[in-house]
N, C-alpha and C. Protein backbone atom coordinates (compact mmCIF):
# COMPACT_ATOMS: atom_id res chain seq x y z
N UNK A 1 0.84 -1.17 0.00
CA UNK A 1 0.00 0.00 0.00
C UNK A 1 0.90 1.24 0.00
N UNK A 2 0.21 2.21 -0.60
CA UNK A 2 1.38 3.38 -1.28
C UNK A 2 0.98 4.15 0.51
N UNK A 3 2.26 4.75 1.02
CA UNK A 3 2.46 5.69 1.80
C UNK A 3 3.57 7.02 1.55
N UNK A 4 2.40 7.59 1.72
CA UNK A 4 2.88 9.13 0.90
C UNK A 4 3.24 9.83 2.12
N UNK A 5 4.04 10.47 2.56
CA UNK A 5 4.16 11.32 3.43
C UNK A 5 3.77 12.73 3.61
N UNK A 6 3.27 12.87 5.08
CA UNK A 6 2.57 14.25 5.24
C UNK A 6 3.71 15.36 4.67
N UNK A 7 4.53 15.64 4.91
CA UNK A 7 5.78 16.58 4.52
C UNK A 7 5.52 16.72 2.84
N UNK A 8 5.87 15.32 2.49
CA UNK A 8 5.93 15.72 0.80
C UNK A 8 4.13 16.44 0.30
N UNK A 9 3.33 15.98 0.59
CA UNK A 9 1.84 16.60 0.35
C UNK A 9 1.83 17.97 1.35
N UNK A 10 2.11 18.76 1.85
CA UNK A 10 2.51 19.89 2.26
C UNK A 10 2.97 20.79 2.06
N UNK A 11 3.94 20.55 1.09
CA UNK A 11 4.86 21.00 0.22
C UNK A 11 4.02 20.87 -1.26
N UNK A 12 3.33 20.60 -1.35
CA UNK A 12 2.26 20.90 -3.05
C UNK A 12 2.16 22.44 -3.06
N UNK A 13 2.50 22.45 -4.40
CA UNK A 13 1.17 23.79 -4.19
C UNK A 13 0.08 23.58 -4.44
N UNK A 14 -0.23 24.89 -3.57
CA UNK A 14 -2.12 24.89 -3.64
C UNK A 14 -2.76 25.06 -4.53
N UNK A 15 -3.98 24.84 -4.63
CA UNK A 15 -4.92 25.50 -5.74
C UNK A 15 -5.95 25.79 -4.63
N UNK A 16 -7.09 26.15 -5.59
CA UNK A 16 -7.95 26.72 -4.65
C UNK A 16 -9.42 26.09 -4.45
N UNK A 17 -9.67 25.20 -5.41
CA UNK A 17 -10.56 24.07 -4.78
C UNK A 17 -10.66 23.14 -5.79
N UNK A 18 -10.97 21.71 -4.95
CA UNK A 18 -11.23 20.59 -5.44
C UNK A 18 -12.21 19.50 -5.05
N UNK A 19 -12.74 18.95 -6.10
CA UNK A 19 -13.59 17.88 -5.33
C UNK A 19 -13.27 16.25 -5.11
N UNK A 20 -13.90 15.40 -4.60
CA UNK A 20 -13.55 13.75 -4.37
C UNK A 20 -14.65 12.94 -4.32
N UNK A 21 -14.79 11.73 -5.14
CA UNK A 21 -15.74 11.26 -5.02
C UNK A 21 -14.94 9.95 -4.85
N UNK A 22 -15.15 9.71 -3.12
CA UNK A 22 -14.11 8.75 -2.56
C UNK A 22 -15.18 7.04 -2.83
N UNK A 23 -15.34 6.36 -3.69
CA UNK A 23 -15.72 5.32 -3.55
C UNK A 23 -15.12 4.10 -3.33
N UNK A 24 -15.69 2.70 -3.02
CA UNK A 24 -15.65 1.61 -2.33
C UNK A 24 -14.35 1.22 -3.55
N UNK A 25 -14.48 1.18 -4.68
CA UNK A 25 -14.02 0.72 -5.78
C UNK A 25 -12.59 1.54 -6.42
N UNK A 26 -12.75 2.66 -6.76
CA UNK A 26 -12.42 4.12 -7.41
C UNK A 26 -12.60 5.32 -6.79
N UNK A 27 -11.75 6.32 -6.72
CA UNK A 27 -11.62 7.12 -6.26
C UNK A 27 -11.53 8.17 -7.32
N UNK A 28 -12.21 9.26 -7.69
CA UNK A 28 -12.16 10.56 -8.79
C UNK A 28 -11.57 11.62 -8.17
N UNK A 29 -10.71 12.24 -8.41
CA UNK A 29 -10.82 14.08 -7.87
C UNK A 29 -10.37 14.49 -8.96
N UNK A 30 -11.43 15.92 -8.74
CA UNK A 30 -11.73 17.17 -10.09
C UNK A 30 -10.39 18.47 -9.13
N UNK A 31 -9.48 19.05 -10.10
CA UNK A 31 -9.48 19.80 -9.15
C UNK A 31 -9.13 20.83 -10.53
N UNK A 32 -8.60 22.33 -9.74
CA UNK A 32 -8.22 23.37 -10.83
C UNK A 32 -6.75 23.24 -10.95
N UNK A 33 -5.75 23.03 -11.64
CA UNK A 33 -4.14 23.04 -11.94
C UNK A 33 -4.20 24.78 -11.39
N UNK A 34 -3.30 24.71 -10.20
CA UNK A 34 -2.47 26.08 -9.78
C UNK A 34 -1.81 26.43 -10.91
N UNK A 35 -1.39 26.07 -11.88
CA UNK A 35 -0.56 26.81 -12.55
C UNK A 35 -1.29 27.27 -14.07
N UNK A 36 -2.23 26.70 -14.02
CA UNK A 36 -2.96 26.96 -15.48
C UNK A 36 -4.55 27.23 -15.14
N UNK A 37 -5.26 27.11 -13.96
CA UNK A 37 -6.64 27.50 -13.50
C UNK A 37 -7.51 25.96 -14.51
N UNK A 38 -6.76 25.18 -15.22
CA UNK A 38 -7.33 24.22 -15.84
C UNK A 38 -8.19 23.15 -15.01
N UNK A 39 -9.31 23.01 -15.87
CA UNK A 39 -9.57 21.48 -14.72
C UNK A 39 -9.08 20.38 -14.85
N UNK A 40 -8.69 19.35 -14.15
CA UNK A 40 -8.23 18.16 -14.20
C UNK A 40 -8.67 17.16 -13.62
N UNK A 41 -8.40 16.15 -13.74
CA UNK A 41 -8.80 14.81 -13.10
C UNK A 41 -7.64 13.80 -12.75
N UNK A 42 -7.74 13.38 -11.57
CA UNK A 42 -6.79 12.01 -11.55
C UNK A 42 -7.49 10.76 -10.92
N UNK A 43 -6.98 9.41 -11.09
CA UNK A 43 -8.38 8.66 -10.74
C UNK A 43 -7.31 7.39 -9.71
N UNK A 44 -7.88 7.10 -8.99
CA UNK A 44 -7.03 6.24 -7.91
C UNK A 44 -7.75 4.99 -7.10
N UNK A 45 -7.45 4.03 -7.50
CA UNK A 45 -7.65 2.96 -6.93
C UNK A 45 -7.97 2.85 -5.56
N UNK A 46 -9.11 2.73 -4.69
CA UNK A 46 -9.42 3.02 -3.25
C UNK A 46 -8.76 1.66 -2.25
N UNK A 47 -8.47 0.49 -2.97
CA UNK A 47 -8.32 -0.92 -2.21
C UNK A 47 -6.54 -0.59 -1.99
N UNK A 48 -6.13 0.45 -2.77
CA UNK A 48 -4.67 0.49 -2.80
C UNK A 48 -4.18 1.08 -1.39
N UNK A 49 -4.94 1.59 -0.81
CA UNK A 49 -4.60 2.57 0.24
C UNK A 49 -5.34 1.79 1.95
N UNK A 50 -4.67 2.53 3.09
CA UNK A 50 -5.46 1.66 4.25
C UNK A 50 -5.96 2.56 5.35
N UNK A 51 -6.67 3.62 4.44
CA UNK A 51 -7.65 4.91 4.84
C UNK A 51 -7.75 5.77 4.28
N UNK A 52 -8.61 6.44 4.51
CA UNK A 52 -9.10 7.29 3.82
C UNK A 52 -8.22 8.78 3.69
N UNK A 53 -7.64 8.91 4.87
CA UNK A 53 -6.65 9.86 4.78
C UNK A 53 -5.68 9.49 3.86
N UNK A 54 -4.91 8.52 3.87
CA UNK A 54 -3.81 7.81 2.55
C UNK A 54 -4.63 8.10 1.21
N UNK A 55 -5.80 7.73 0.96
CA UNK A 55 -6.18 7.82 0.09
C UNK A 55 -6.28 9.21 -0.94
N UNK A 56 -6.57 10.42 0.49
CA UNK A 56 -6.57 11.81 -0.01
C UNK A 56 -5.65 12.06 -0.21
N UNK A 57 -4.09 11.52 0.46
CA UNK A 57 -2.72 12.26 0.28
C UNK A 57 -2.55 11.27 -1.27
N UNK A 58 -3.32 10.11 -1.74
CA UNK A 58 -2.17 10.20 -2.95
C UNK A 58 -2.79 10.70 -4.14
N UNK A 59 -4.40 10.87 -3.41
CA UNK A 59 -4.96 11.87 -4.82
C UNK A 59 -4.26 13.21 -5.00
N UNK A 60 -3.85 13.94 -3.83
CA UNK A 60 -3.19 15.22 -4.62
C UNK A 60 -2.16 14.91 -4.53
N UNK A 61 -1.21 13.99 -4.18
CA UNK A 61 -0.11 13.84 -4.73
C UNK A 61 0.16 13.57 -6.54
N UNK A 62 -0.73 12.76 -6.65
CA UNK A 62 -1.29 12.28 -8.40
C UNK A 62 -1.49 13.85 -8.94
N UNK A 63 -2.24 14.61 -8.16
CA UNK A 63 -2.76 15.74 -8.58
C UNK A 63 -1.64 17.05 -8.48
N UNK A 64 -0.83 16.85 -8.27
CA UNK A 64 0.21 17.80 -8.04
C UNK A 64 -0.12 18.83 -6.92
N UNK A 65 -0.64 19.00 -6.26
CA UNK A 65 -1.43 20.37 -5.37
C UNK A 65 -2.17 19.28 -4.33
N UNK A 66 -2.68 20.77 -3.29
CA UNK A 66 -3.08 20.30 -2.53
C UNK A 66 -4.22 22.14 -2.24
N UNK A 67 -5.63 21.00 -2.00
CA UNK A 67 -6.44 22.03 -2.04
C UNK A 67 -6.67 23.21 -0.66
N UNK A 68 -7.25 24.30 -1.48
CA UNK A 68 -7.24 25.26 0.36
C UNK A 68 -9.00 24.77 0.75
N UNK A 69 -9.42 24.66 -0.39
CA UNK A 69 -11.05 24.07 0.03
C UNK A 69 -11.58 22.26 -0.92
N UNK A 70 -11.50 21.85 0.00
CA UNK A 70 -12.22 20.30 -0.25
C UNK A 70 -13.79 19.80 -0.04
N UNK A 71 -14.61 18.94 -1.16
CA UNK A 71 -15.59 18.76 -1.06
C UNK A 71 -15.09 17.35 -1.35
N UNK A 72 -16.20 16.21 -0.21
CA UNK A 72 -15.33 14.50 -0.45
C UNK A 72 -16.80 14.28 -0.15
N UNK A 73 -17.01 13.58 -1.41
CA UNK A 73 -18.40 13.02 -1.36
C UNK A 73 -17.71 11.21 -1.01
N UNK A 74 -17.97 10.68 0.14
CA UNK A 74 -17.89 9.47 0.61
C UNK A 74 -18.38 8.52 0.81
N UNK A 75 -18.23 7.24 0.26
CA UNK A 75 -19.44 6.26 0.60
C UNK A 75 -19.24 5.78 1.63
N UNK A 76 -20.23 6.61 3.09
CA UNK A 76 -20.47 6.32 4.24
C UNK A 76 -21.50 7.41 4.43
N UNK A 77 -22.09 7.11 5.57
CA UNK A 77 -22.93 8.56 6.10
C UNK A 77 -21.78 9.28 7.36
N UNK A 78 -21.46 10.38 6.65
CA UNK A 78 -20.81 11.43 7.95
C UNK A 78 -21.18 11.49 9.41
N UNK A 79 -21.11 11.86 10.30
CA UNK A 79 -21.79 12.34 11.50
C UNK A 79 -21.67 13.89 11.34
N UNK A 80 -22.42 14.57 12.18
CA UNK A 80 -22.75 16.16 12.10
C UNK A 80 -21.31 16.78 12.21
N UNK A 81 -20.01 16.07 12.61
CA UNK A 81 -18.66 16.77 13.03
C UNK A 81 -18.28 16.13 11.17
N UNK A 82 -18.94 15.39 10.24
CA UNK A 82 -18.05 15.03 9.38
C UNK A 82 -17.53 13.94 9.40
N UNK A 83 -16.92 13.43 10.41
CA UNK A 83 -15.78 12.25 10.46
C UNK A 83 -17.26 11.26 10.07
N UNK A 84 -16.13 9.96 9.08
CA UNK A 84 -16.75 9.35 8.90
C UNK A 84 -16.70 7.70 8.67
N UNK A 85 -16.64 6.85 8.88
CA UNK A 85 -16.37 5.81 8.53
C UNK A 85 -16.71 4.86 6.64
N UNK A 86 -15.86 4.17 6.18
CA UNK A 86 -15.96 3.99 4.98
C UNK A 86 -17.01 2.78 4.79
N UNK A 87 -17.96 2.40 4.49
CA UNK A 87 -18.69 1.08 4.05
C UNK A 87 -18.08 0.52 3.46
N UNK A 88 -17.11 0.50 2.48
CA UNK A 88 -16.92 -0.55 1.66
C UNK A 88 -15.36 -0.95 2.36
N UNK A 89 -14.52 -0.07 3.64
CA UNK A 89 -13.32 -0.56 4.16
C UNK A 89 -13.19 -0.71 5.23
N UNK A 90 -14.17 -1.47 6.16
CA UNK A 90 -14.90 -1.78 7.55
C UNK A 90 -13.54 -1.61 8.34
N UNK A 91 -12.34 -1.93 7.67
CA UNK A 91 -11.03 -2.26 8.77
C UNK A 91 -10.08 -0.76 8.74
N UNK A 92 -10.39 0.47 7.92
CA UNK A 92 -10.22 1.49 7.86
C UNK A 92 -10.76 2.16 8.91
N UNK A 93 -9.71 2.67 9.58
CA UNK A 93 -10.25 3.79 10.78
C UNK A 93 -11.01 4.75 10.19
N UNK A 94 -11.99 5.41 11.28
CA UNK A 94 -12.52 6.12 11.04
C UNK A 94 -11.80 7.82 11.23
N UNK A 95 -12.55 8.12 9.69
CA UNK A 95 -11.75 9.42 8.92
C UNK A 95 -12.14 10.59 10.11
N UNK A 96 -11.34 11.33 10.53
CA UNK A 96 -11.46 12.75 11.62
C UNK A 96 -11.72 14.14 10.15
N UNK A 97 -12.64 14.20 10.09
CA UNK A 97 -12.60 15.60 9.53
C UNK A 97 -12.10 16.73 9.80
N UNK A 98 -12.29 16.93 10.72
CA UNK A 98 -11.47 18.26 11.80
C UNK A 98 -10.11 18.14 11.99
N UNK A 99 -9.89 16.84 12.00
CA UNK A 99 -7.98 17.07 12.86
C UNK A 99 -7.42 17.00 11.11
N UNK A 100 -8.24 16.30 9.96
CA UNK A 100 -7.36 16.33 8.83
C UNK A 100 -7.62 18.01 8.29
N UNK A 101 -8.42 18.22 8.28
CA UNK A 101 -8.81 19.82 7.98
C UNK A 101 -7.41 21.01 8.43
N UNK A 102 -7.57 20.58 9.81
CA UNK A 102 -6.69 21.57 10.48
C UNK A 102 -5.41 21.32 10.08
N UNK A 103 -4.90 20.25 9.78
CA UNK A 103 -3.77 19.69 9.58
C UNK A 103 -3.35 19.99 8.41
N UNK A 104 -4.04 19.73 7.74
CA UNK A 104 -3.85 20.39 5.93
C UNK A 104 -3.98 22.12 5.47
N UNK A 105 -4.36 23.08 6.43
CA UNK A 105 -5.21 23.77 6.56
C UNK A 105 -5.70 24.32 5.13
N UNK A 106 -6.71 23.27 5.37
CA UNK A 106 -7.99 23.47 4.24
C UNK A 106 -9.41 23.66 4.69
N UNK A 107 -10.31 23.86 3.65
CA UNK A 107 -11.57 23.65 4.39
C UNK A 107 -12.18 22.64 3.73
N UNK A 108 -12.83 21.94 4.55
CA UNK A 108 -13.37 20.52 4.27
C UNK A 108 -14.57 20.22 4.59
N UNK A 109 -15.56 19.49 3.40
CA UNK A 109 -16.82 19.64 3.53
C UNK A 109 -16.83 17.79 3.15
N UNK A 110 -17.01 16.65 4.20
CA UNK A 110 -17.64 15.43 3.70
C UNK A 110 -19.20 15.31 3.94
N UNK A 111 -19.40 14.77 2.44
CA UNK A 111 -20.87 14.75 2.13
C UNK A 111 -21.09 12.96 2.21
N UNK A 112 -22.09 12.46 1.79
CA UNK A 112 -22.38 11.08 1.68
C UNK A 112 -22.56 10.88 0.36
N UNK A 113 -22.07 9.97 -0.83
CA UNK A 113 -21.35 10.21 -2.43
C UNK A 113 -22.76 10.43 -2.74
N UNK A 114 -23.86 9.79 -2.72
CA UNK A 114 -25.11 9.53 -3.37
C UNK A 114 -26.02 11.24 -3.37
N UNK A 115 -25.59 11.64 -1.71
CA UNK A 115 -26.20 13.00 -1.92
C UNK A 115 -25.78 14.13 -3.29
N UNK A 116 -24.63 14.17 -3.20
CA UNK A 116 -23.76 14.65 -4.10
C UNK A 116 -24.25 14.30 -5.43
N UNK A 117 -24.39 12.86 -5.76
CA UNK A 117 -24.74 12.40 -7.26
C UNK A 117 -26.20 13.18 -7.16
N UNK A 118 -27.42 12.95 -6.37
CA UNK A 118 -28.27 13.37 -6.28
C UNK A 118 -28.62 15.02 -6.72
N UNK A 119 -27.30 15.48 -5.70
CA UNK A 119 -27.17 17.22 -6.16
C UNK A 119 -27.30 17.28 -7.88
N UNK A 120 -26.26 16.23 -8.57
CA UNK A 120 -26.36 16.82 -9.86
C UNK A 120 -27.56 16.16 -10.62
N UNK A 121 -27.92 15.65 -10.35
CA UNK A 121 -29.17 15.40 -10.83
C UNK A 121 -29.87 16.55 -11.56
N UNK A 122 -30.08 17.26 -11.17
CA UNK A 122 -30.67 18.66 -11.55
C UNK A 122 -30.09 19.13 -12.89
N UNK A 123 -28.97 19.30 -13.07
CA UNK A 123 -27.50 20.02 -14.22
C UNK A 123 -28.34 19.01 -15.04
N UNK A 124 -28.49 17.51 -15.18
CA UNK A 124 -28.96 16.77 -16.67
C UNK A 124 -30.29 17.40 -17.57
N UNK A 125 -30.08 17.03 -18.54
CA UNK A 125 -31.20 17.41 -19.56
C UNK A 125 -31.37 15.96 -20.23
N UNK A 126 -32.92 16.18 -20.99
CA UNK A 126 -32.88 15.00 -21.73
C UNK A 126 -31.74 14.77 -22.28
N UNK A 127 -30.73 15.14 -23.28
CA UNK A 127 -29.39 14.26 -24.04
C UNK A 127 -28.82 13.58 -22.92
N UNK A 128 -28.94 13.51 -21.25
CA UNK A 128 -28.39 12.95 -20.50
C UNK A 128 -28.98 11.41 -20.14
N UNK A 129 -30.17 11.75 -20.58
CA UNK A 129 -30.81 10.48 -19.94
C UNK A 129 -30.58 8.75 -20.92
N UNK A 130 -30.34 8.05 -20.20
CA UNK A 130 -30.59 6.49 -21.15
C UNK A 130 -31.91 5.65 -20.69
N UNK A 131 -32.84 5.73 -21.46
CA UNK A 131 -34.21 4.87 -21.12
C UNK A 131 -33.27 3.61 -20.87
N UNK A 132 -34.29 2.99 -19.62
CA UNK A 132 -33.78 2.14 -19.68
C UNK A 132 -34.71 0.62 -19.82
N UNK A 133 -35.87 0.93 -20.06
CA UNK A 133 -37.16 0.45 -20.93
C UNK A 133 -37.22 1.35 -21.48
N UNK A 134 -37.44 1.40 -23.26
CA UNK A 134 -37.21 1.90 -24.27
C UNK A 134 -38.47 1.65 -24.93
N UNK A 135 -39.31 1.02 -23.93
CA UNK A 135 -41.01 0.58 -24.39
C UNK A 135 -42.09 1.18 -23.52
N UNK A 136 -41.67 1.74 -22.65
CA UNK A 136 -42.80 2.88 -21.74
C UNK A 136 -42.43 3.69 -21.89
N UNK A 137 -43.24 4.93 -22.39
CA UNK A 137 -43.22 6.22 -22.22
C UNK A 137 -42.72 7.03 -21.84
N UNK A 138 -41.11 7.80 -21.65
CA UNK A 138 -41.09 8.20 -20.48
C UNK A 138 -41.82 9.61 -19.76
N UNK A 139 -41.73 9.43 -18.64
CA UNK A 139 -41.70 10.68 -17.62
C UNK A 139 -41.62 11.79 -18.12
N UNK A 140 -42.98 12.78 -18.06
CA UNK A 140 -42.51 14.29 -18.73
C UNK A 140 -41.79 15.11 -17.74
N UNK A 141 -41.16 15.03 -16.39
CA UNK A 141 -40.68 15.50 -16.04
C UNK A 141 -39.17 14.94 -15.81
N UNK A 142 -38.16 15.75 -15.13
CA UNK A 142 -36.96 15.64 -14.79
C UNK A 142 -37.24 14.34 -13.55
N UNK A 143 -36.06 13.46 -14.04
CA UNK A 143 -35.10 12.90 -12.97
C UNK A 143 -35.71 12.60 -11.33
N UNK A 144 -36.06 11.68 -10.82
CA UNK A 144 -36.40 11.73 -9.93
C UNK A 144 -35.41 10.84 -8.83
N UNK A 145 -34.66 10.04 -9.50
CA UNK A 145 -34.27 8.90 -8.56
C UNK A 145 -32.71 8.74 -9.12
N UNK A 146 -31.51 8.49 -8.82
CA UNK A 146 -30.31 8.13 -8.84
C UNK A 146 -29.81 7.09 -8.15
N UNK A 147 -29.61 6.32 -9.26
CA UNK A 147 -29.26 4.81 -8.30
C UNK A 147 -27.67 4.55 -9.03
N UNK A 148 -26.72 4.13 -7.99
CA UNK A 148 -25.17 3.95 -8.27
C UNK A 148 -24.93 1.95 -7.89
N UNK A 149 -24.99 1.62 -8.91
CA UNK A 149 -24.50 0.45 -8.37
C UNK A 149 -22.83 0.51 -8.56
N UNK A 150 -22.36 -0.21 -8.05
CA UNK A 150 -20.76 -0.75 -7.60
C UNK A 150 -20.42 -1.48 -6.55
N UNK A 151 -19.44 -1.38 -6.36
CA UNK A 151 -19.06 -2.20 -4.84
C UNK A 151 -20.12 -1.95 -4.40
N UNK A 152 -20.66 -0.70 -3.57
CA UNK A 152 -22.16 -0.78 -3.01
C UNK A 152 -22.91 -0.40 -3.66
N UNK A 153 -23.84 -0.77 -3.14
CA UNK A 153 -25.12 -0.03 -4.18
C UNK A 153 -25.86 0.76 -3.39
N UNK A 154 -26.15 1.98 -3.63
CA UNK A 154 -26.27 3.43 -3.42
C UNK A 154 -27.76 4.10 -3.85
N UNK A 155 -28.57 4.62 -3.53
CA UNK A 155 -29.78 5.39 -4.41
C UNK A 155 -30.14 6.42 -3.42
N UNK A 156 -31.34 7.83 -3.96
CA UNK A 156 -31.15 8.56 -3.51
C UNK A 156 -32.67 9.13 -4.20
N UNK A 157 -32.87 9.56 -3.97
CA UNK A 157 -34.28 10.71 -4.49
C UNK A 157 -34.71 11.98 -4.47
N UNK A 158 -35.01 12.86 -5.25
CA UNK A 158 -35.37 14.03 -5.45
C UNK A 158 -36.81 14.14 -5.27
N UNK A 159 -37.30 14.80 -4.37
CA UNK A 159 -39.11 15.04 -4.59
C UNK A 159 -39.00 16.56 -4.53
N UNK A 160 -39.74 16.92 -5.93
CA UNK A 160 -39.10 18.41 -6.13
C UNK A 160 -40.10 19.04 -6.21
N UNK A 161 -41.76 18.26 -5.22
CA UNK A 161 -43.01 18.78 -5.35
C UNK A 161 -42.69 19.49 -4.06
């Protein structure tokens, strides 16, 4: 398992925000390149690492930078402080939001991944959608439901009455 050291991820430069969509399987982060305001992506294997903190130091290590504001959509439910435990890495300590926050000094927002997918729900238009019975009618309205299968399987709902 890759161990990255706090010193060398400290020494990144910053950018100024990024996101994570830390799953059971795969790991995504979007962030902006400090040196070009570009967006980027790097994508990281989650079984490679043995927490969730390891996991964040080798996404911006991959990522060259290290963010001043973080959004980590996680597959677990947070508690109201954030910290959170992983579902799909039962033997992974549970993640401290606050002491990694302070430590990095960033600001850090963990969400639960599905809410997050849910958030974008909204941004799609029909060219987004794939029937998935192609023999009923669909729905004259937007999007109601987001379901993620993978390692776990995940769903979520919009009632936008």
């Amino acid at each position: 398992m890759p161990h990255i050291p706090r010193e060398r991820i400290i020494s990144l430069p910053r950018t100024d925000i990024a996101g994570i969509d830390a799953g059971g399987t795969k790991t995504h982060m979007r962030f902006l390149d400090p040196a070009t305001g570009e967006v980027k992506h790097v994508q990281a294997r989650s079984a490679d690492y043995d927490s969730l903190e390891h996991l964040f130091y080798g996404c911006f290590d991959m990522a060259g930078c290290l963010p001043r504001s973080l959004v980590a959509g996680v597959a677990g439910r947070p508690g109201r402080d954030g910290d959170v435990r992983i579902t799909n890495h039962p033997q992974w300590p549970t993640f401290r939001r606050r002491a990694f926050a302070t430590d990095l000094e960033m600001s850090l927002v963990t969400i639960n991944d599905m809410v997050a997918t849910t958030a974008g729900v909204a941004d799609l238009d029909e060219s987004d959608w794939v029937p998935l019975t192609p023999e009923v009618t669909p729905h004259p309205g937007p999007a109601l439901l987001a379901v993620s299968v993978g390692t776990g399987v995940g769903s979520a709902s919009v009632d936008r009455t």
